[in-house]
PDB file of N, CA and C in Angstrom:
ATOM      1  N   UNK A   1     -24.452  24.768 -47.089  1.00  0.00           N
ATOM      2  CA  UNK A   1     -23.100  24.268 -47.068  1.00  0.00           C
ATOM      3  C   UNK A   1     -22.291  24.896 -45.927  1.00  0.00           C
ATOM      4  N   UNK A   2     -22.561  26.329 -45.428  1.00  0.00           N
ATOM      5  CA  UNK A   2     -21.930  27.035 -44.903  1.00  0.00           C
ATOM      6  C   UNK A   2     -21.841  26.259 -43.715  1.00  0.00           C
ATOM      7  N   UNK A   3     -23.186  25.824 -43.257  1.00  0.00           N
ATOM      8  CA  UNK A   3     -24.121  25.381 -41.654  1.00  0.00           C
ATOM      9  C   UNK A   3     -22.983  23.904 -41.269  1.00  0.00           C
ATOM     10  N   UNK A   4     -23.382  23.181 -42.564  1.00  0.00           N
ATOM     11  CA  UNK A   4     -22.559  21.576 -42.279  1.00  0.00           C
ATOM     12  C   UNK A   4     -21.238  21.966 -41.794  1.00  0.00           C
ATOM     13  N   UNK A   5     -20.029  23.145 -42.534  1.00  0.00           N
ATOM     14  CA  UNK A   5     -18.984  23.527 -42.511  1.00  0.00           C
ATOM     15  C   UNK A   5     -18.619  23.742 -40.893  1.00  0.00           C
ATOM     16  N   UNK A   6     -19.740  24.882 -40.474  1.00  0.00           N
ATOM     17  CA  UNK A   6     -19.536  25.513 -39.049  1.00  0.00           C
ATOM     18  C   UNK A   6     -19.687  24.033 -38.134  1.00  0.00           C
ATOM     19  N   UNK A   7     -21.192  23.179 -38.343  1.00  0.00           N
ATOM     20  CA  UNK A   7     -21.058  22.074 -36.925  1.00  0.00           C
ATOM     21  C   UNK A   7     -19.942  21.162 -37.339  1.00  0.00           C
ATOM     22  N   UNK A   8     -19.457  20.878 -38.522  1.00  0.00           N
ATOM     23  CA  UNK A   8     -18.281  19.980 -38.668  1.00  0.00           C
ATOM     24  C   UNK A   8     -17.282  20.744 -37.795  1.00  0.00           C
ATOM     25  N   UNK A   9     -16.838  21.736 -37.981  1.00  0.00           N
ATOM     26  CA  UNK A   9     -15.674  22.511 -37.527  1.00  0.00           C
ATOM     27  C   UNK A   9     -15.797  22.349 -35.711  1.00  0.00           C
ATOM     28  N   UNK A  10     -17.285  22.501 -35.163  1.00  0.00           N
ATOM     29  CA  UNK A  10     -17.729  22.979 -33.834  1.00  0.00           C
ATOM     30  C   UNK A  10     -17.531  21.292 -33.332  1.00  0.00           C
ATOM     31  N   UNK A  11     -18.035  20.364 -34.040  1.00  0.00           N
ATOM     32  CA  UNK A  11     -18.030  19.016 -33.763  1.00  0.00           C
ATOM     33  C   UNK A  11     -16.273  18.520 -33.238  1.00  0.00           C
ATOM     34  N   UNK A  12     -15.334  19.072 -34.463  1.00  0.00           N
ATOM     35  CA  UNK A  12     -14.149  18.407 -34.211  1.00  0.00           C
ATOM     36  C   UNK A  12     -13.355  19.596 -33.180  1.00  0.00           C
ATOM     37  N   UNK A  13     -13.484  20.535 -32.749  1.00  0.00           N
ATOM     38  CA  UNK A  13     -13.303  21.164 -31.916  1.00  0.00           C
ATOM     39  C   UNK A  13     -13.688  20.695 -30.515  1.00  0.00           C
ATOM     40  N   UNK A  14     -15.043  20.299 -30.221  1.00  0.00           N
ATOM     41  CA  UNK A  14     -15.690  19.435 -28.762  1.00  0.00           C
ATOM     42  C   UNK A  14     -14.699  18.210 -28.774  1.00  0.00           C
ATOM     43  N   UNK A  15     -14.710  17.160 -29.828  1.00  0.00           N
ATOM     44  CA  UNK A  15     -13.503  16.340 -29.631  1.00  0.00           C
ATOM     45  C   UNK A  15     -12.520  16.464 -28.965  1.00  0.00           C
ATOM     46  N   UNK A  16     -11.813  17.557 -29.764  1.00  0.00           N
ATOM     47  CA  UNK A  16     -10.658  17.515 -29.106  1.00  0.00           C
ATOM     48  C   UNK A  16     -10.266  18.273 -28.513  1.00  0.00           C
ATOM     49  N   UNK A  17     -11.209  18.907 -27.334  1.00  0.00           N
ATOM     50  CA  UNK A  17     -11.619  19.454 -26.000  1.00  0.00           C
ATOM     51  C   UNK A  17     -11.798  18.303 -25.550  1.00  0.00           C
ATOM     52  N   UNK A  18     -12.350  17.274 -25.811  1.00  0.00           N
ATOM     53  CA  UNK A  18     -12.671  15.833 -24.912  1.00  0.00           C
ATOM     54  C   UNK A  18     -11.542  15.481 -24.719  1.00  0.00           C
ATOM     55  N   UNK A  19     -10.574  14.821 -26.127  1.00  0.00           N
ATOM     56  CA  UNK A  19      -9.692  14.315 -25.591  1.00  0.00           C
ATOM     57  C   UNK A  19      -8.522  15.206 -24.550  1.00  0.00           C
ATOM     58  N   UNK A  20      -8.417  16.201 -24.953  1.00  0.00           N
ATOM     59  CA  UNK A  20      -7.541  16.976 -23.618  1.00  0.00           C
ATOM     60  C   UNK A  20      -7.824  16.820 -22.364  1.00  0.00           C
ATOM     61  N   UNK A  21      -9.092  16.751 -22.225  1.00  0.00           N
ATOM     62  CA  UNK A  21     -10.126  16.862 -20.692  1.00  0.00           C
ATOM     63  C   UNK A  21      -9.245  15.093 -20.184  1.00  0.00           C
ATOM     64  N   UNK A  22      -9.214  14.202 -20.981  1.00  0.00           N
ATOM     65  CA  UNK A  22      -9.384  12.858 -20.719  1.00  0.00           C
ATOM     66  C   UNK A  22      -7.532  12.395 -20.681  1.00  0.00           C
ATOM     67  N   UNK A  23      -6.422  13.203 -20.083  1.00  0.00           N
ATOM     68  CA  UNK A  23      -5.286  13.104 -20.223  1.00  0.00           C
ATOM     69  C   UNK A  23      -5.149  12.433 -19.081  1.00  0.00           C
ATOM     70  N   UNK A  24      -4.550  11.557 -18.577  1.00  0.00           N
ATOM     71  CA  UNK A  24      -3.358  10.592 -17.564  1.00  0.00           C
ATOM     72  C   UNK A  24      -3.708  11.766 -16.147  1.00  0.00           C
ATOM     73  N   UNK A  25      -4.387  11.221 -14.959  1.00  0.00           N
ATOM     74  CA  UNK A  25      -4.164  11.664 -14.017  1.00  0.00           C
ATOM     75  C   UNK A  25      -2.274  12.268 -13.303  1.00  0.00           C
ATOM     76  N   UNK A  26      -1.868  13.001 -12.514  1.00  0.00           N
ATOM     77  CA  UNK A  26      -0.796  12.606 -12.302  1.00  0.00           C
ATOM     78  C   UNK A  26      -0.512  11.609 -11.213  1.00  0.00           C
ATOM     79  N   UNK A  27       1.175  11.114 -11.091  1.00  0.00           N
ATOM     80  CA  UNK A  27       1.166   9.911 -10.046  1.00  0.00           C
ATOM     81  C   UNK A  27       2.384  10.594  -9.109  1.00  0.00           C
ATOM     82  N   UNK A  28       2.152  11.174  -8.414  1.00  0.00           N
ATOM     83  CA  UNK A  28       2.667  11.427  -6.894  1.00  0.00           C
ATOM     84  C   UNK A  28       3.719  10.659  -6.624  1.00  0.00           C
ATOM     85  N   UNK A  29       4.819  11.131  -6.580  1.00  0.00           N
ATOM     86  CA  UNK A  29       6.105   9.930  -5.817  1.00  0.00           C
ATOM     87  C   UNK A  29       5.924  10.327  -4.462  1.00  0.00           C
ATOM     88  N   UNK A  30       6.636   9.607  -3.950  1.00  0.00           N
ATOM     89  CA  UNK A  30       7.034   9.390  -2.214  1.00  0.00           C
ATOM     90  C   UNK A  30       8.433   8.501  -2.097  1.00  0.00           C
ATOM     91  N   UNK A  31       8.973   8.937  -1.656  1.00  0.00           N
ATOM     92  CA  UNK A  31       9.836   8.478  -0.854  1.00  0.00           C
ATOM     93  C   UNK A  31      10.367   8.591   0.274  1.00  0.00           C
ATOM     94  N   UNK A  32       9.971   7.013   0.953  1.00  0.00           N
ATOM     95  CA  UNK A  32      10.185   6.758   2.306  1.00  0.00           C
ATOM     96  C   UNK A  32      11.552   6.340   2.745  1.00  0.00           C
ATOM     97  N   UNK A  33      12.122   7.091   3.547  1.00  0.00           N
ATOM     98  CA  UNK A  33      13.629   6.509   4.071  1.00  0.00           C
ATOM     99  C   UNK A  33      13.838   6.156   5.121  1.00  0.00           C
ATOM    100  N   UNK A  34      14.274   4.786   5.602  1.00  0.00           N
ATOM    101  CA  UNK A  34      14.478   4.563   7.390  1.00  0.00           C
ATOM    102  C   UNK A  34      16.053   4.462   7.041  1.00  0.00           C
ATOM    103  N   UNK A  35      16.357   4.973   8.235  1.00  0.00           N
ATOM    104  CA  UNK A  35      18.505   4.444   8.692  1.00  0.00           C
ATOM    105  C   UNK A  35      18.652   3.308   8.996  1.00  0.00           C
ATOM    106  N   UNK A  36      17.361   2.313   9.712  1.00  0.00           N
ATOM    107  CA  UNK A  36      17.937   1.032   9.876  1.00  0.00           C
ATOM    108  C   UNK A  36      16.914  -0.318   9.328  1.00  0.00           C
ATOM    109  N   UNK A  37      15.611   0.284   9.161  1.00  0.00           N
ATOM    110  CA  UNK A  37      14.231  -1.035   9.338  1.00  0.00           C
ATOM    111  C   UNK A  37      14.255  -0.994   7.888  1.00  0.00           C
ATOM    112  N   UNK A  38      13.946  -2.723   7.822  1.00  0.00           N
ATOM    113  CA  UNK A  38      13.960  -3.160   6.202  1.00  0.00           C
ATOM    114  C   UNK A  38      13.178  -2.377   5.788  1.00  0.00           C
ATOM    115  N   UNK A  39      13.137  -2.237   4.118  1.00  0.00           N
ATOM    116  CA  UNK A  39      11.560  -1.811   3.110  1.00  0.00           C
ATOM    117  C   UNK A  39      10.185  -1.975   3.349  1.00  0.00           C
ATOM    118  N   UNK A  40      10.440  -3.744   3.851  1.00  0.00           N
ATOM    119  CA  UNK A  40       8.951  -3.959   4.210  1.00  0.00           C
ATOM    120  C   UNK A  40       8.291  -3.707   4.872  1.00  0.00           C
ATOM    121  N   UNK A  41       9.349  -3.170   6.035  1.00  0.00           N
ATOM    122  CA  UNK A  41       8.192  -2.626   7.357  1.00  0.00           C
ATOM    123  C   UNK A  41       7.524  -1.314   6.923  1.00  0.00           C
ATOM    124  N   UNK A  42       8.226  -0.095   5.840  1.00  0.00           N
ATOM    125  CA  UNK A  42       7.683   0.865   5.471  1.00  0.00           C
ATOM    126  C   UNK A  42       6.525   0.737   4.596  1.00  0.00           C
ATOM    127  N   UNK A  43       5.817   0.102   5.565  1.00  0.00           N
ATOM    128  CA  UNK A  43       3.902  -0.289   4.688  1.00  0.00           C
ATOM    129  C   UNK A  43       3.168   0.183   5.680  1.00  0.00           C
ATOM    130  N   UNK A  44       1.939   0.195   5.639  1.00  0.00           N
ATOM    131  CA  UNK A  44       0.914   0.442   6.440  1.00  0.00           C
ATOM    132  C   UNK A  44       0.073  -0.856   7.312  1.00  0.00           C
ATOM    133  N   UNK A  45       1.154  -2.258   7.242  1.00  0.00           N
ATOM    134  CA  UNK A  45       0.937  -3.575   8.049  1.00  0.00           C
ATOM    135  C   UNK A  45       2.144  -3.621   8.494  1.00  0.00           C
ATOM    136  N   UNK A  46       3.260  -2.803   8.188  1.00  0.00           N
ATOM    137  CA  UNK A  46       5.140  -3.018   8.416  1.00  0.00           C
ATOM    138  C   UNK A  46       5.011  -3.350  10.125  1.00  0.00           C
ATOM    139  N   UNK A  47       4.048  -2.626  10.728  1.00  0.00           N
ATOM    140  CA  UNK A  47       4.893  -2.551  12.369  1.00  0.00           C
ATOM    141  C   UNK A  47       5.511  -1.646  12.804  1.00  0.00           C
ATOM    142  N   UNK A  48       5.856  -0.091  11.633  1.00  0.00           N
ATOM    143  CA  UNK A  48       6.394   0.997  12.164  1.00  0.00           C
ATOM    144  C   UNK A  48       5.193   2.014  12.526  1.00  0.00           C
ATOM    145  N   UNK A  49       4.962   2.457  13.330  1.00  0.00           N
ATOM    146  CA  UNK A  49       4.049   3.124  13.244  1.00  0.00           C
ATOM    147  C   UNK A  49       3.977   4.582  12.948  1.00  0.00           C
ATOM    148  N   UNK A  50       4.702   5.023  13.018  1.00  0.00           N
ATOM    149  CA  UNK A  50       5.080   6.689  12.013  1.00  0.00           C
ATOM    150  C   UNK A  50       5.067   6.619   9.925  1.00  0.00           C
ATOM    151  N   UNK A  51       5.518   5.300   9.655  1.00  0.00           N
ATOM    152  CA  UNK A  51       4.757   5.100   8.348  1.00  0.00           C
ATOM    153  C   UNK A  51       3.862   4.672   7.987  1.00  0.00           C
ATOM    154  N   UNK A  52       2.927   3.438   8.981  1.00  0.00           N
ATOM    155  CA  UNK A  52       1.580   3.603   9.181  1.00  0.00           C
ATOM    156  C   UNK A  52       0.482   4.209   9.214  1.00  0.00           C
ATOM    157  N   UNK A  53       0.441   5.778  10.218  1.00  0.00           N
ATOM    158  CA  UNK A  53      -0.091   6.261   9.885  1.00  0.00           C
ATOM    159  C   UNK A  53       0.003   7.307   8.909  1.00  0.00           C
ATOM    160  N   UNK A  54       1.133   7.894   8.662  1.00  0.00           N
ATOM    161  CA  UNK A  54       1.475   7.918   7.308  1.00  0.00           C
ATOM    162  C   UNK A  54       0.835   7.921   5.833  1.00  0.00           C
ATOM    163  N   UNK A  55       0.812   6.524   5.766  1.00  0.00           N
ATOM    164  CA  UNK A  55      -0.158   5.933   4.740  1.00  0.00           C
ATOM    165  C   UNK A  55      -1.555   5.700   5.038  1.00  0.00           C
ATOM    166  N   UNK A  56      -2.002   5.682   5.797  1.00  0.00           N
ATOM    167  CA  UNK A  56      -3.356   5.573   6.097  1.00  0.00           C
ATOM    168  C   UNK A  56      -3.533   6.730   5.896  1.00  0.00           C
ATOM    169  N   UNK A  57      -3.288   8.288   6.238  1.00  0.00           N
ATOM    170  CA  UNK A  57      -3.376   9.074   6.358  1.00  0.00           C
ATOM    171  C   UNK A  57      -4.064  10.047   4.658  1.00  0.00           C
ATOM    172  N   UNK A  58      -2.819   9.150   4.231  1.00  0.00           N
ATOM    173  CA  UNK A  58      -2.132   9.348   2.761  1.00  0.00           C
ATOM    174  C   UNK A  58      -3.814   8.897   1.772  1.00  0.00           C
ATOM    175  N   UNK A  59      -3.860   7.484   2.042  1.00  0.00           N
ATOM    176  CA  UNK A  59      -5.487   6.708   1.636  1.00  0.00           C
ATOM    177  C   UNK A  59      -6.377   6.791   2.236  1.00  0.00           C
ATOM    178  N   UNK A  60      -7.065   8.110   3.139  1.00  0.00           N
ATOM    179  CA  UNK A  60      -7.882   8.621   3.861  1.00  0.00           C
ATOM    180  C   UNK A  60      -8.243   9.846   2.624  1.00  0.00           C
ATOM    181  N   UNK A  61      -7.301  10.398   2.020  1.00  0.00           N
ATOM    182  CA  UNK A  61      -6.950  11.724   1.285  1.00  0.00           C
ATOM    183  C   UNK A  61      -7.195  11.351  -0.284  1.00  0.00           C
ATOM    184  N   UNK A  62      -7.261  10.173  -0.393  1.00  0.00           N
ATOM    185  CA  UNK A  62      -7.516   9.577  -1.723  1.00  0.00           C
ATOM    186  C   UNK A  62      -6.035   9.664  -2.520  1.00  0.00           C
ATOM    187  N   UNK A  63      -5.371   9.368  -1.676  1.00  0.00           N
ATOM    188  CA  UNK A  63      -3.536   9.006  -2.855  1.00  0.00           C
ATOM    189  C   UNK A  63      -3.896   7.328  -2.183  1.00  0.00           C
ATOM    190  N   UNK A  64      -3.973   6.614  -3.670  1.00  0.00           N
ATOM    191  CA  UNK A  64      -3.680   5.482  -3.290  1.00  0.00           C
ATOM    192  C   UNK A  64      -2.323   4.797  -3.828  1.00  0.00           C
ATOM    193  N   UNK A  65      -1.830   4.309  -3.262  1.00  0.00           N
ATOM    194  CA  UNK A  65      -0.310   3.682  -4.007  1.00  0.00           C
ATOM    195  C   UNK A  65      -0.787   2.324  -4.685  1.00  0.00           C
ATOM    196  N   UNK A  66      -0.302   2.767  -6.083  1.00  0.00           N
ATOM    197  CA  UNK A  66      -0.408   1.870  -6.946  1.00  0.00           C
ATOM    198  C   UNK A  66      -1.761   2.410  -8.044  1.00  0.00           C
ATOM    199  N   UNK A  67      -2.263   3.471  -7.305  1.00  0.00           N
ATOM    200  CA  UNK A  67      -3.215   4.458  -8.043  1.00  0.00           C
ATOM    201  C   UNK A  67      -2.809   5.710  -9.057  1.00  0.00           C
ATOM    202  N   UNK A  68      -2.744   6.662  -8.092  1.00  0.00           N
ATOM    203  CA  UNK A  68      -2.271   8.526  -7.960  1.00  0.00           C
ATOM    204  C   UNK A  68      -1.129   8.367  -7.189  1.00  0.00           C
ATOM    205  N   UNK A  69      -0.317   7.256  -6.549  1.00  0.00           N
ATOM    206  CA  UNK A  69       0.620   7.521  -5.943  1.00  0.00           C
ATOM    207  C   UNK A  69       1.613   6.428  -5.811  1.00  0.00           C
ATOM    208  N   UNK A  70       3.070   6.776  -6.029  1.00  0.00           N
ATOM    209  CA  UNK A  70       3.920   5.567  -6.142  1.00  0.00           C
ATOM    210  C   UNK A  70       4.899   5.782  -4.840  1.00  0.00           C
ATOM    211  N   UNK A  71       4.924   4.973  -4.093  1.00  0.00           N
ATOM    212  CA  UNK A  71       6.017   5.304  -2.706  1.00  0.00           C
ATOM    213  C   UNK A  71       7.351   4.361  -2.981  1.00  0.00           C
ATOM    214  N   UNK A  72       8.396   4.940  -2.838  1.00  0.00           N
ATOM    215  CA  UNK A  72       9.443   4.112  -3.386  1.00  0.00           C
ATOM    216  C   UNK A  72      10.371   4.212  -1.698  1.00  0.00           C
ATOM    217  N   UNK A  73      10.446   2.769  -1.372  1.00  0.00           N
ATOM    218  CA  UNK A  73      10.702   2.650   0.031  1.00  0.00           C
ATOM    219  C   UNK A  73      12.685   2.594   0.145  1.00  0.00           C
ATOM    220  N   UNK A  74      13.293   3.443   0.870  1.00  0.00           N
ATOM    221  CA  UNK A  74      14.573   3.223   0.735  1.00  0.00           C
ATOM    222  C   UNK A  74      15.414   3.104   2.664  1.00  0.00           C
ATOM    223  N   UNK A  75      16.056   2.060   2.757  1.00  0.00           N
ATOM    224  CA  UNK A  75      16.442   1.623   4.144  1.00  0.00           C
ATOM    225  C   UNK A  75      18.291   1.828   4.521  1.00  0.00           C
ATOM    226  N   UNK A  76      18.631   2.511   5.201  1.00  0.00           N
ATOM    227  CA  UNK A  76      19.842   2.695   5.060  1.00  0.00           C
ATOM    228  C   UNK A  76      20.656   1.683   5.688  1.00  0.00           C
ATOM    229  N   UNK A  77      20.087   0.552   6.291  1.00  0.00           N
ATOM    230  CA  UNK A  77      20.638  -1.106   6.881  1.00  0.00           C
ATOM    231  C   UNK A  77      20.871  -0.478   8.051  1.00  0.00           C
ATOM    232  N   UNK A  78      20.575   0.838   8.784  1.00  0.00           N
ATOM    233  CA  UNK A  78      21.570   0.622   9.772  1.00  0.00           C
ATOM    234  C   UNK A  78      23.195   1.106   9.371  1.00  0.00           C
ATOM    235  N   UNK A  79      23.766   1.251   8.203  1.00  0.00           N
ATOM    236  CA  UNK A  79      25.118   1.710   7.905  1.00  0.00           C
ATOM    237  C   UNK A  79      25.553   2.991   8.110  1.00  0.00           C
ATOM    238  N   UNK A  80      25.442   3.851   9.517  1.00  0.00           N
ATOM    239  CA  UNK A  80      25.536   5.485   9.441  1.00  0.00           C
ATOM    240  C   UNK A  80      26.454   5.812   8.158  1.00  0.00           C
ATOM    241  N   UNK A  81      27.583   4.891   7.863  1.00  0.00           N
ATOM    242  CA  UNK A  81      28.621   5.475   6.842  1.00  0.00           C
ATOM    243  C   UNK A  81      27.895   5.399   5.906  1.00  0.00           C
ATOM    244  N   UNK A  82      26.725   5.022   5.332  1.00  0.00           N
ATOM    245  CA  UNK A  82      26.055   5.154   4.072  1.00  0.00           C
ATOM    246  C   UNK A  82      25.291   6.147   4.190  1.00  0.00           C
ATOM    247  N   UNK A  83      25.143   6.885   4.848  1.00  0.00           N
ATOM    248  CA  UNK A  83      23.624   7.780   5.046  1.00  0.00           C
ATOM    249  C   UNK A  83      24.062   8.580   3.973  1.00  0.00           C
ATOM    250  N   UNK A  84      24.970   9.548   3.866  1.00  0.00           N
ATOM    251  CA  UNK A  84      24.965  10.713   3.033  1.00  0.00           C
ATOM    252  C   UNK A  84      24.439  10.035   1.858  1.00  0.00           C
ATOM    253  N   UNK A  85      25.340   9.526   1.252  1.00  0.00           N
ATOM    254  CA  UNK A  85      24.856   8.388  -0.258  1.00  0.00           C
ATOM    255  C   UNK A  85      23.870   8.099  -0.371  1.00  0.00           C
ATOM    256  N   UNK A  86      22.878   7.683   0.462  1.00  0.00           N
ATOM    257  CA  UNK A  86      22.009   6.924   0.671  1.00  0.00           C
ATOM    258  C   UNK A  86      20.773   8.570   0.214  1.00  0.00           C
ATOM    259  N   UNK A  87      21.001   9.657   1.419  1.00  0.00           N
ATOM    260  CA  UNK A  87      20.126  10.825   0.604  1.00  0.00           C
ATOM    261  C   UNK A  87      20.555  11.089  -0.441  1.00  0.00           C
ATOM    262  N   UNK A  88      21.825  11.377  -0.743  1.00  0.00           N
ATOM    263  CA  UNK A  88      22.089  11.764  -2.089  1.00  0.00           C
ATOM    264  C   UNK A  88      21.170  11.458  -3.309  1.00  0.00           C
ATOM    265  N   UNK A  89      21.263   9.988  -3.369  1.00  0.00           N
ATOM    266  CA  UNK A  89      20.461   9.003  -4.326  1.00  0.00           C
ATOM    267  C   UNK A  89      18.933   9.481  -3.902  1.00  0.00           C
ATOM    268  N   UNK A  90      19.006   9.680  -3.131  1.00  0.00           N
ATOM    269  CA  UNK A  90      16.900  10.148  -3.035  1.00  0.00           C
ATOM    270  C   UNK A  90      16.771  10.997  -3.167  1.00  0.00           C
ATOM    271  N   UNK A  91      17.275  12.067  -2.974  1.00  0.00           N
ATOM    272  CA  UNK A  91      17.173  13.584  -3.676  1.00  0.00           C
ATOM    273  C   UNK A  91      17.005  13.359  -5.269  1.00  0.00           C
ATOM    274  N   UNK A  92      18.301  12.427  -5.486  1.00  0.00           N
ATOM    275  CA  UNK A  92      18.740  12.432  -7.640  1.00  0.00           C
ATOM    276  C   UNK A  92      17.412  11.957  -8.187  1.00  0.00           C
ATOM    277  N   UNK A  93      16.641  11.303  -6.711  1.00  0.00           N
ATOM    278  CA  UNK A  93      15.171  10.556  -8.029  1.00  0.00           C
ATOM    279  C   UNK A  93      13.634  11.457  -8.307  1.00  0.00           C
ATOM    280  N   UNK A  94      14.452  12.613  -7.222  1.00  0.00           N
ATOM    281  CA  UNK A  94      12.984  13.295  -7.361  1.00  0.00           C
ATOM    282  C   UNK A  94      11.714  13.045  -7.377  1.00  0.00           C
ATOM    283  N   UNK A  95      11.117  12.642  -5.985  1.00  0.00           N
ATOM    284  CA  UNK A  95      10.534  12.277  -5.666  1.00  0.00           C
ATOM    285  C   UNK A  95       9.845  13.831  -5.378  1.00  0.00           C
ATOM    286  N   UNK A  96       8.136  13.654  -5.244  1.00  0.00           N
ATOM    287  CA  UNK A  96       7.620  15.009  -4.991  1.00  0.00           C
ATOM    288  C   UNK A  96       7.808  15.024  -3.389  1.00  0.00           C
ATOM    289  N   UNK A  97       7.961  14.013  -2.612  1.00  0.00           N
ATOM    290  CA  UNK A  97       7.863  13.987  -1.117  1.00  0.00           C
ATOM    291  C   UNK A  97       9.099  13.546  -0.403  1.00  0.00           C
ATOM    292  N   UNK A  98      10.005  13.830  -0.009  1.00  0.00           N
ATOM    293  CA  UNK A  98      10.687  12.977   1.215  1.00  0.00           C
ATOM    294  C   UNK A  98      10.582  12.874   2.326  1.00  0.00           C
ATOM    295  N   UNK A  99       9.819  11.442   2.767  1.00  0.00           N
ATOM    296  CA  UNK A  99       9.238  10.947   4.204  1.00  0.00           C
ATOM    297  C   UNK A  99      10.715   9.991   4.861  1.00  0.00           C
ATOM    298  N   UNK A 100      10.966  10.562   6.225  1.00  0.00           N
ATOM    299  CA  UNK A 100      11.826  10.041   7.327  1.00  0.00           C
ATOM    300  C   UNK A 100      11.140  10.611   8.345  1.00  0.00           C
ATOM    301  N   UNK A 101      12.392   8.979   9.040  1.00  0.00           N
ATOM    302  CA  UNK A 101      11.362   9.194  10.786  1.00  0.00           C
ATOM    303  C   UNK A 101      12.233  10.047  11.579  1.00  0.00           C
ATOM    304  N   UNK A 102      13.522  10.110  11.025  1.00  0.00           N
ATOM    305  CA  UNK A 102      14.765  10.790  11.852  1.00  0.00           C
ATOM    306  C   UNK A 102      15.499  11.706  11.714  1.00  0.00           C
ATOM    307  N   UNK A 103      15.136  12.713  12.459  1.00  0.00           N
ATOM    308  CA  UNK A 103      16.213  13.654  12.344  1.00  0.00           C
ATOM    309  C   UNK A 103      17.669  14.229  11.526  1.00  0.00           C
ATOM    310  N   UNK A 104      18.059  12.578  11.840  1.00  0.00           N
ATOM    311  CA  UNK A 104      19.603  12.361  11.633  1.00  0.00           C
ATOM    312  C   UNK A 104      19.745  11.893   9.921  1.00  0.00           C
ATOM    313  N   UNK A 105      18.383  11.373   9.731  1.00  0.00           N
ATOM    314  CA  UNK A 105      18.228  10.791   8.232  1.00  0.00           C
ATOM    315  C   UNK A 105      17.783  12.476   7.259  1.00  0.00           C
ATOM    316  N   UNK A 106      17.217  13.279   7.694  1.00  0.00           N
ATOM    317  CA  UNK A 106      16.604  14.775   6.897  1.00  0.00           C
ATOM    318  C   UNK A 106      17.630  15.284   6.893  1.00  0.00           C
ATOM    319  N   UNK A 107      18.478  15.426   8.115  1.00  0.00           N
ATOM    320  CA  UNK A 107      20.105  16.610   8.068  1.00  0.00           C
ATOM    321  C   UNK A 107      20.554  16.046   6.458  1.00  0.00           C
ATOM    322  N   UNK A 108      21.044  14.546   6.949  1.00  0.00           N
ATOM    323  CA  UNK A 108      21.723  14.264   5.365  1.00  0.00           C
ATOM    324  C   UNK A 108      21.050  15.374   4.040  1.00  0.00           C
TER     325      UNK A 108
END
């Protein structure tokens, strides 16, 4: 009786060592900010080439977006009077990364 007791006990113990082992990868934010070029160009087909390679760089390394990694693209139109606001709000979302191409966009 003792024996069944111990591998029952040893059995539900490996379980749930399995299920811990088997928890939700994590998912990586990013956030990309331009001062003037739409969202869409901040892709890796956009036409910018500093977020291009970027992301290639990024899925060379095994972060794939839409995988291990979510990039949340933010464009300031071009409005210098929006910039501060514009970081403000990307700082508040906490993102693990903040990617800019400009100088003038990181000061914020």
């Amino acid at each position: 009786m003792k024996r069944r007791t111990f591998l029952s006990g040893l059995l539900l113990a490996s379980a749930a060592r399995l299920a811990l082992a088997q928890t939700s990868p994590k998912i990586y934010r990013i956030a990309m900010v331009h001062p003037s070029r739409p969202t869409a160009m901040l892709t890796e087909d956009g036409g910018l080439p500093a977020p291009a390679a970027f992301l290639k760089e990024l899925r060379q390394l095994a972060y794939i977006e839409g995988g291990n990694l979510r990039v949340e693209r933010y464009s300031g139109e071009g409005r210098t009077e929006h910039y501060a606001d514009l970081a403000r709000d990307v700082v508040l979302s906490h993102p693990d990364l903040i990617f800019t191409v400009t100088t003038r966009m990181a000061q914020h």
